[in-house]
Protein backbone atom coordinates (compact mmCIF):
# COMPACT_ATOMS: atom_id res chain seq x y z
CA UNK A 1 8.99 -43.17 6.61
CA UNK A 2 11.89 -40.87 7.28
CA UNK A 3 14.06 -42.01 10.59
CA UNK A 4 16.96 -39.74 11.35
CA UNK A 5 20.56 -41.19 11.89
CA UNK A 6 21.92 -41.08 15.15
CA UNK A 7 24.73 -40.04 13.94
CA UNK A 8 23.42 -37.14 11.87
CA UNK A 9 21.30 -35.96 15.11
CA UNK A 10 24.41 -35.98 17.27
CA UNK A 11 26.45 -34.15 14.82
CA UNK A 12 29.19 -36.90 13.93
CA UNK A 13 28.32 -37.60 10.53
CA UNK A 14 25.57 -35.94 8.08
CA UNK A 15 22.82 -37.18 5.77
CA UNK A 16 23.54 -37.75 1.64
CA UNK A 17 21.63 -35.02 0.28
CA UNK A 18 19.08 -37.54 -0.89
CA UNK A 19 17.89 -37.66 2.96
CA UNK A 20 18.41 -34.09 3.22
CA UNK A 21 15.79 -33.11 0.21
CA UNK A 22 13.43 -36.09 1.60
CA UNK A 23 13.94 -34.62 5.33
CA UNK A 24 12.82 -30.98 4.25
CA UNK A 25 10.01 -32.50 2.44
CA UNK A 26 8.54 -34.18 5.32
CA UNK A 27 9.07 -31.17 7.14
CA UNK A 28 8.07 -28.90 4.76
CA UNK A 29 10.76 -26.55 5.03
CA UNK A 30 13.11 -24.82 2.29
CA UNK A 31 16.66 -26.54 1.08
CA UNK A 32 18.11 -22.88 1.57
CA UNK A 33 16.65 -22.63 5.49
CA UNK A 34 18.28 -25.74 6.45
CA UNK A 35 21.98 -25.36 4.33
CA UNK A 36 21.77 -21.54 4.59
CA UNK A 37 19.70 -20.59 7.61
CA UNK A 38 17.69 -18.28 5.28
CA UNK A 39 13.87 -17.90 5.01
CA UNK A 40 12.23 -19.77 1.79
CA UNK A 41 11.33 -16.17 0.21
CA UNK A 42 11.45 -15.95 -3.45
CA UNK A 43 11.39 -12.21 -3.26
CA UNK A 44 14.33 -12.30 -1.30
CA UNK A 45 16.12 -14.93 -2.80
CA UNK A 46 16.17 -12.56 -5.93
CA UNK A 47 17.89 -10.12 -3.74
CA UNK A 48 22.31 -9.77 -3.03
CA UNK A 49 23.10 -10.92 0.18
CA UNK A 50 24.07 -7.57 1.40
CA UNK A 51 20.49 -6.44 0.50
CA UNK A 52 19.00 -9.27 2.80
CA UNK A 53 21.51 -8.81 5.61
CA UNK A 54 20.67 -5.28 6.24
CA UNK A 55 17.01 -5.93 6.34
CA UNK A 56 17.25 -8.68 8.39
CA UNK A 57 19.59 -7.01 10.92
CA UNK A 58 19.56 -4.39 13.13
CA UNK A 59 20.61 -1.34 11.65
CA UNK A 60 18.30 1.25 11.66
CA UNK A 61 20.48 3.71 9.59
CA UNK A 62 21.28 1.40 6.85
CA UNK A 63 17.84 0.25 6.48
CA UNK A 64 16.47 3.49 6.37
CA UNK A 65 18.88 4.21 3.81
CA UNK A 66 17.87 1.40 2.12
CA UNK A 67 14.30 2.70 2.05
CA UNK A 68 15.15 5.87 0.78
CA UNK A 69 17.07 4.09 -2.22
CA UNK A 70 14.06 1.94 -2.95
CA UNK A 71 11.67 4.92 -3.13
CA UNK A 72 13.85 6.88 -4.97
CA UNK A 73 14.01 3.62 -6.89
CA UNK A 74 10.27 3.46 -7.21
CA UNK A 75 9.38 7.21 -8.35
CA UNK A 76 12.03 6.65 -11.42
CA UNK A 77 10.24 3.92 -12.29
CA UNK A 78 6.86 5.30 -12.44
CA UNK A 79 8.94 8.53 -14.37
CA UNK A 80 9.81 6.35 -17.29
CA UNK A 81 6.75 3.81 -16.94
């Protein structure tokens, strides 16, 4: 059984990363969602930052532009496939 630290709960000291892989087990939550504060998506995960940032934020105009990269992206592909 897993019992969190006072100490760790309150911010004054942290858990060994031994408690920190057995805490996200338990929980069942990704490594990179606790450290990071990022969503356990491979797909993502594959992706730069800057990708992930802009379609995570609130941007319209660079995620539309985004879009319009990817389908240009995505007709080459089928072009040379």
């Amino acid at each position: 059984m897993f019992i969190l630290d006072a100490n760790a709960e309150n911010a004054t000291s942290s858990f060994s990363l031994k408690h920190l892989i057995h805490f996200c087990e338990l929980n069942n939550c990704n490594f990179d969602y606790i450290i990071f504060g990022k969503e356990g998506n491979d797909a993502l995960a594959k992706l730069p930052d800057e990708i992930v940032e802009i379609l995570q934020g609130n941007n319209k105009n660079e995620q539309d532009r985004l879009a319009r990269y990817l389908q240009m992206f995505v007709e080459l592909s089928k072009e040379q496939g």
